[in-house]
Protein backbone atom coordinates (compact mmCIF):
# COMPACT_ATOMS: atom_id res chain seq x y z
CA UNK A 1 34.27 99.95 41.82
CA UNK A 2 32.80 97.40 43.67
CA UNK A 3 30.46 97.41 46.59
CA UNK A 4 32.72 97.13 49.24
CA UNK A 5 35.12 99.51 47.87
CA UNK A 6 32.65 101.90 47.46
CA UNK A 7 31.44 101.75 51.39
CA UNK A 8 35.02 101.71 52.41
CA UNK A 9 35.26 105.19 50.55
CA UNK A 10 32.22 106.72 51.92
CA UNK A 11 32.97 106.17 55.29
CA UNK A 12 36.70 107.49 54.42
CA UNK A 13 34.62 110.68 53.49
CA UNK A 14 32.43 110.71 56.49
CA UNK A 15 35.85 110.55 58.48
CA UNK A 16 37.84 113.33 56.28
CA UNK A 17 34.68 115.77 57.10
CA UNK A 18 34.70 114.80 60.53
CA UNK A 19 38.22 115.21 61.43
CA UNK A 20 39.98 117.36 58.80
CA UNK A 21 42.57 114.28 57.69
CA UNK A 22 43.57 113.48 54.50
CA UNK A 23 41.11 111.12 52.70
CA UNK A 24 43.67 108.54 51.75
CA UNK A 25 44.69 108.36 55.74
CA UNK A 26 40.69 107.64 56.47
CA UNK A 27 40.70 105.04 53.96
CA UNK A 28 43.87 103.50 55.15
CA UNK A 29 41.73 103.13 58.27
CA UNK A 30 38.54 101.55 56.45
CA UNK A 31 40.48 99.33 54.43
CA UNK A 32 42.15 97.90 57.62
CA UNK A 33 39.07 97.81 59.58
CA UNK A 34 39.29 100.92 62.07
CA UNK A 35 36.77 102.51 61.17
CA UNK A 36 32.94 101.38 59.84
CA UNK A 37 30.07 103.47 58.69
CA UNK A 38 28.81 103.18 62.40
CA UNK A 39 31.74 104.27 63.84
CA UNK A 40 33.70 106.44 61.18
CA UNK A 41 35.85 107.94 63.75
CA UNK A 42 38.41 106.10 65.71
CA UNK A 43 37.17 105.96 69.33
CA UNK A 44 39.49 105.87 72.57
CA UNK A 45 40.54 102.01 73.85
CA UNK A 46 39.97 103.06 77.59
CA UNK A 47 37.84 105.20 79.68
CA UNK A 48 40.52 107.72 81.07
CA UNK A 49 41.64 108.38 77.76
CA UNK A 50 37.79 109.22 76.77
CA UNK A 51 37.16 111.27 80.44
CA UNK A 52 40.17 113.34 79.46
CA UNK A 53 38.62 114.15 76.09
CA UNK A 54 35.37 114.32 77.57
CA UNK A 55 36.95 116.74 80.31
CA UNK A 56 38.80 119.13 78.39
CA UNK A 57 35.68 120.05 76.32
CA UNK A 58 33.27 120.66 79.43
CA UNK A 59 36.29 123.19 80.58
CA UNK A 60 37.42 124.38 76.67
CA UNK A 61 33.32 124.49 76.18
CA UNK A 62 32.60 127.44 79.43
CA UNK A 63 36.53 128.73 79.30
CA UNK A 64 36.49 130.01 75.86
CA UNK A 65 32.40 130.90 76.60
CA UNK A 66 33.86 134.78 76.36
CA UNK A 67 35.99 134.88 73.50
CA UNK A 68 35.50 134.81 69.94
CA UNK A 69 35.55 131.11 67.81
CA UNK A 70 37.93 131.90 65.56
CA UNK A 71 37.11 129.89 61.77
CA UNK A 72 34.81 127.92 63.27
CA UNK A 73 37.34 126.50 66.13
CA UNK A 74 34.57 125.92 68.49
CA UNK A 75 36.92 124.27 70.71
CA UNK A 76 39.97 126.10 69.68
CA UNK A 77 41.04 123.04 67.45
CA UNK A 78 40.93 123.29 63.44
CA UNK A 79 41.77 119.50 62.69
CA UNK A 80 41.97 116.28 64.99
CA UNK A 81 43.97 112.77 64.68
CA UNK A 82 42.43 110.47 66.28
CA UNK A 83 44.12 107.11 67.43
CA UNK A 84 42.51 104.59 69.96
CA UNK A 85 45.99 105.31 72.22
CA UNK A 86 45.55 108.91 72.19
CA UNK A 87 44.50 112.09 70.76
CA UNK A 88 46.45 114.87 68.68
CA UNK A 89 44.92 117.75 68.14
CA UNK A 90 45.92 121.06 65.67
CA UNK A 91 45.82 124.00 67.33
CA UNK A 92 43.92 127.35 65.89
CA UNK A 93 47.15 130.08 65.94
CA UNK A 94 45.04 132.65 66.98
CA UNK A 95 43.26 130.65 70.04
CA UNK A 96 46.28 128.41 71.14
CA UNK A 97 47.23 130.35 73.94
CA UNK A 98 43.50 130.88 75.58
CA UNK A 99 43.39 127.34 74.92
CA UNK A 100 46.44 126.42 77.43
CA UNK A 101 44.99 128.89 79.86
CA UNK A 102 41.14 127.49 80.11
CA UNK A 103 42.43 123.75 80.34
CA UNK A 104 45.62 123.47 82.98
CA UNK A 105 44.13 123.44 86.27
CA UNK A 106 44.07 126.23 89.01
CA UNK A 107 43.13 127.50 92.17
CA UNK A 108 41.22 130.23 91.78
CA UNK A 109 40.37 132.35 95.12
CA UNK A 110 38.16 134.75 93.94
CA UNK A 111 36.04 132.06 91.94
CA UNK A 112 36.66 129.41 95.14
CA UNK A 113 37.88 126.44 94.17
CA UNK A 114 39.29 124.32 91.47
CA UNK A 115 39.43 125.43 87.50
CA UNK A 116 40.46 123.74 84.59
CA UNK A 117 41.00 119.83 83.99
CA UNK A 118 42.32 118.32 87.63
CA UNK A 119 45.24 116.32 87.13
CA UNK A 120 46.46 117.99 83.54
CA UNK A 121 49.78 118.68 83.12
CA UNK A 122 51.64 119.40 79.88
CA UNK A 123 55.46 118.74 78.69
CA UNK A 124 57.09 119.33 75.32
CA UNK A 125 57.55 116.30 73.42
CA UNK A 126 59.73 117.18 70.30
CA UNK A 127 57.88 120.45 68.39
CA UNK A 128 54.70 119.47 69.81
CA UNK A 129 53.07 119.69 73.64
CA UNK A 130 51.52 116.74 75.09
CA UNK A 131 48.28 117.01 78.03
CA UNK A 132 48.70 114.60 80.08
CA UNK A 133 46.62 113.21 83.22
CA UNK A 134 47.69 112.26 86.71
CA UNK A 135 47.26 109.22 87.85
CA UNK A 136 46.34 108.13 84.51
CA UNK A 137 48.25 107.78 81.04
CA UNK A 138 45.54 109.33 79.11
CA UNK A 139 47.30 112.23 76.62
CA UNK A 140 45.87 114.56 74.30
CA UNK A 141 49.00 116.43 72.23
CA UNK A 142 48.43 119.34 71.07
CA UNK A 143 49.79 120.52 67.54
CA UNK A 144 50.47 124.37 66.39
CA UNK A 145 50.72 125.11 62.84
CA UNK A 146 54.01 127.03 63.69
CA UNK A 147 56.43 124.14 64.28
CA UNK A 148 58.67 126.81 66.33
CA UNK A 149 55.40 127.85 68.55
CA UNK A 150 55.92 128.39 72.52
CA UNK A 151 52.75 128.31 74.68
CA UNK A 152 52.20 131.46 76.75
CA UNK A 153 51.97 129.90 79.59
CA UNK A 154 49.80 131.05 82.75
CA UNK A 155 51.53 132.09 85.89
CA UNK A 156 50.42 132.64 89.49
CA UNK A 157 49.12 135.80 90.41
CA UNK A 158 45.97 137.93 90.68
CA UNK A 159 43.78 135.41 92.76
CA UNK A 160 45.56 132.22 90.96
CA UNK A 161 47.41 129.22 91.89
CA UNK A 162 48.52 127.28 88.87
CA UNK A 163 48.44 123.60 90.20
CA UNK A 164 50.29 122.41 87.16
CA UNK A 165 53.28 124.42 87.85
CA UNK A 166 53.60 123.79 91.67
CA UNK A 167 52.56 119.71 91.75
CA UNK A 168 54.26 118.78 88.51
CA UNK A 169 54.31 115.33 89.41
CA UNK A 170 51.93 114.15 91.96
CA UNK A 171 47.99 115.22 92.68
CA UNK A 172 47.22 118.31 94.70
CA UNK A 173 44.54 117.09 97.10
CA UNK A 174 41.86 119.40 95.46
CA UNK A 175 42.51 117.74 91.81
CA UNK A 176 42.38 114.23 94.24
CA UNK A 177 39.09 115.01 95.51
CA UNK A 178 37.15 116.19 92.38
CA UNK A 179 38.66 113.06 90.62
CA UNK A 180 37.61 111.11 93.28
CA UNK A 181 34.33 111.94 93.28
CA UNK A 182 33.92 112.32 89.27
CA UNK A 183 32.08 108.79 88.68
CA UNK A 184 29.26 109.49 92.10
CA UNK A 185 28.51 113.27 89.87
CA UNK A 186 24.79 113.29 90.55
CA UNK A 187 24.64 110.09 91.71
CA UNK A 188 24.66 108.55 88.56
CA UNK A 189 27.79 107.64 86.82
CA UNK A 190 26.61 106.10 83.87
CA UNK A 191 25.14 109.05 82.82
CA UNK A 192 28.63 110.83 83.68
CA UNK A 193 29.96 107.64 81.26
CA UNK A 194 27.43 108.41 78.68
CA UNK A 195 28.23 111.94 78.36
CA UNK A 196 31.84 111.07 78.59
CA UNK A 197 31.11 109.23 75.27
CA UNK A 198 29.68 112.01 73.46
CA UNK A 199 32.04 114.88 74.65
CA UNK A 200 34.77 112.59 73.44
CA UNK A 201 33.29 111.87 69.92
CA UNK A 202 32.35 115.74 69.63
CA UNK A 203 36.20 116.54 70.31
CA UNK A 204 37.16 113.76 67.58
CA UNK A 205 34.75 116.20 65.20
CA UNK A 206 36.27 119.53 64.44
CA UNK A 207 35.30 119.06 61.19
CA UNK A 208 31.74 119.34 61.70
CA UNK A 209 31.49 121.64 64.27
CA UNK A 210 33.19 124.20 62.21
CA UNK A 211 30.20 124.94 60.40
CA UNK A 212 28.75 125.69 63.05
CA UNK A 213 30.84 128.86 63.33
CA UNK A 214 32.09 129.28 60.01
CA UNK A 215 30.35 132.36 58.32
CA UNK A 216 31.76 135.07 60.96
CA UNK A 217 32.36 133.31 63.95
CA UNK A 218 29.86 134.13 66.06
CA UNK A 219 29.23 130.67 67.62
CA UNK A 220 29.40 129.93 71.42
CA UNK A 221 29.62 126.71 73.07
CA UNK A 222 28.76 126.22 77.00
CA UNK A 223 27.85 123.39 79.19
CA UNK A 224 24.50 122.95 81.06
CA UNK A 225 24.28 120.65 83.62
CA UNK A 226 27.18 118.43 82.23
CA UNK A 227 25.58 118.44 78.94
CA UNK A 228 27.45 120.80 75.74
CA UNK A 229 24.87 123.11 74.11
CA UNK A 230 26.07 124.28 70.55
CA UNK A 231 24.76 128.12 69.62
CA UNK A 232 25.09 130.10 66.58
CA UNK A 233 23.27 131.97 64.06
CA UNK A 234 24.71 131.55 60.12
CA UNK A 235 25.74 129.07 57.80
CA UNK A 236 24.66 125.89 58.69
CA UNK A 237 21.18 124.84 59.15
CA UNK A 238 20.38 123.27 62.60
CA UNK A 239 18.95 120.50 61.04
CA UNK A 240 21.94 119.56 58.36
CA UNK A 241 24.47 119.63 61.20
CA UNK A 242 22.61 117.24 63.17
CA UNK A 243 22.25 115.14 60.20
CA UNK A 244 26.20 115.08 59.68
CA UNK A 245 26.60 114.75 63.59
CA UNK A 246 24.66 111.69 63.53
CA UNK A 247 26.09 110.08 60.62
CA UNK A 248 29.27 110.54 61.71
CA UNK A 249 28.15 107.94 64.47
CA UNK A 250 28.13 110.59 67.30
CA UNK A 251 24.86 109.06 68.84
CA UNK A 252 25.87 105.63 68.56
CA UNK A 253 25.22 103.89 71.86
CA UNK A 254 27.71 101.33 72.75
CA UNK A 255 26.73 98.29 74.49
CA UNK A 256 28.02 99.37 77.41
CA UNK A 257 26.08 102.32 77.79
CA UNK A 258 22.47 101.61 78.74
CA UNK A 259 19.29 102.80 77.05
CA UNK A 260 17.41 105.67 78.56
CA UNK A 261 13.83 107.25 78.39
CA UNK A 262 15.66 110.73 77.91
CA UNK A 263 17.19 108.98 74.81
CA UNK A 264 14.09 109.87 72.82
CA UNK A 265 15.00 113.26 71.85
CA UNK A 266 12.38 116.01 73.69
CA UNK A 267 13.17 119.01 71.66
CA UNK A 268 14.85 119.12 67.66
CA UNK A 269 18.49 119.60 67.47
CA UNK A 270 18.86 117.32 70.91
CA UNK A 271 21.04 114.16 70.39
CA UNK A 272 20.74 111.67 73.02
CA UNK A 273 22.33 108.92 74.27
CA UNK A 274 22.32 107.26 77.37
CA UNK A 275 20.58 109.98 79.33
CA UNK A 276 23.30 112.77 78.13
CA UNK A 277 22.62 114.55 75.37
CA UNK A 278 24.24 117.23 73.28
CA UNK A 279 21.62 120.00 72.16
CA UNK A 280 21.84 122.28 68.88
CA UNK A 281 20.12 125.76 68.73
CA UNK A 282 20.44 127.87 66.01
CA UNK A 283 19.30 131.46 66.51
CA UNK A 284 18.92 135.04 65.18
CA UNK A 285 21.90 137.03 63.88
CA UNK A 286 23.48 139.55 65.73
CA UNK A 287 26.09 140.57 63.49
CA UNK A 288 27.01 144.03 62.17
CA UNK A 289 25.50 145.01 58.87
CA UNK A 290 28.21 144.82 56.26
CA UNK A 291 28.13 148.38 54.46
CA UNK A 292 27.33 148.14 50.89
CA UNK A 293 30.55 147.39 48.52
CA UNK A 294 32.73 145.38 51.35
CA UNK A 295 32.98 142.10 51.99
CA UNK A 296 32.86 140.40 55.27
């Protein structure tokens, strides 16, 4: 095997960890130059197709904060396919439905104000559902394992105004606002950029994230500040996932992004870039005892 052939297939393996596809589909994509061992993942062509992403984990990442990661699904997701045009994404059966709830967007009295990803709305397209964003034509579709599965989808009621549902095709001035005022988040929107960047690259990764939450589940993912902190206890050691992270070229700063001081990691298991980060704690199990003679 020659040299080249060889790199081709370890970044082909590097991709099939990261994203759950088929090997031969990530080496399709080496051999015709999509992906490279810096960036083994494909990566979105425009930046509302990456704020979507980046979006729908900061709300899938606090909405799911109360419910149990199923498999390792930190995000509800067991495998992703990743194009430059758009996203697919394969559904976890027993967390599709939660997922649908925590991401279309709602008014929510008693919490006051706007909940879920402004903007998303979702349509069938054939036996699949496709998330798409006002104004934009960023789309994330979303596969179930059952071809022949129906979301449960959330209605109005108890406190709730489902925007989705009653501005199909046009903004509600709420979603305008808080897109509107997105990029000025803390008065600096590169950092908002920079963090889109890794939330996107971190969605591309089911794969990886998996182990985080693999042994029994008991993994939790949350935002802090705008930045995603990843928790759990077994499995994986803190250290090995942030190797894998990294190598799958989730730190990789584009040229667009600018260098930072709080790119120099502060604390282990941070990963910085651009003055967002994306932090990694692994802590002490909490788990039921398994009695003697049963398997988990």
């Amino acid at each position: 095997m020659s040299r080249r052939t060889d790199n081709r297939h370890r970044v082909a393996t590097i991709c099939r960890e990261a994203t759950g596809l088929p090997h031969r589909t990530c080496l399709g994509w080496a051999e015709a130059g999509l992906i490279t061992r810096h960036r083994p993942v494909p990566e979105p062509e425009d930046e509302a197709q990456r704020a979507l992403e980046s979006l729908l984990v900061a709300e899938l990442a606090d909405g799911l904060r109360e419910h149990e990661r199923r498999d390792g699904a930190l995000f509800g997701f067991t495998a992703a396919r990743p194009a430059r045009a758009g996203l697919a994404l394969v559904l976890h059966p027993a967390m599709a439905d939660r997922v649908l709830s925590a991401v279309l967007p709602r008014i929510d009295e008693h919490y006051g104000g706007l909940r879920g990803v402004p903007g998303l709305r979702i349509a069938p397209v054939g036996r699949s559902w496709a998330l798409n964003q006002l104004p934009s034509r960023a789309t994330v579709t979303l596969v179930h394992p059952d071809p022949d599965w129906r979301p449960l989808l959330p209605e109005h009621g108890d406190g709730l105004t489902q925007l989705w549902r009653r501005n199909r095709h046009r903004l509600h001035p709420v979603e305008a606002a808080e897109l509107g005022g997105r990029a000025d988040a803390g008065g600096d929107p590169g950092s908002v950029m920079a963090q889109d960047w890794l939330n996107s690259r971190l969605l591309r990764r089911p794969g990886l994230l998996g182990a985080a939450g693999a042994a029994h589940g008991s993994a939790n993912v949350y935002t802090h500040g705008g930045d995603v902190v990843v928790e759990w206890c077994c499995g994986v050691e803190r250290d090995e996932l942030e190797r894998r992270l990294r190598r799958s070229g989730l730190a990789e700063r584009p040229d667009r992004i600018a260098e930072r001081l709080r790119d120099r990691p502060w604390f282990p298991g941070e990963i910085a870039m651009g003055g967002a980060f994306v932090t990694l704690r692994r802590g002490p199990c909490y788990a039921p005892a398994v009695p003697a003679g049963r398997a988990l």
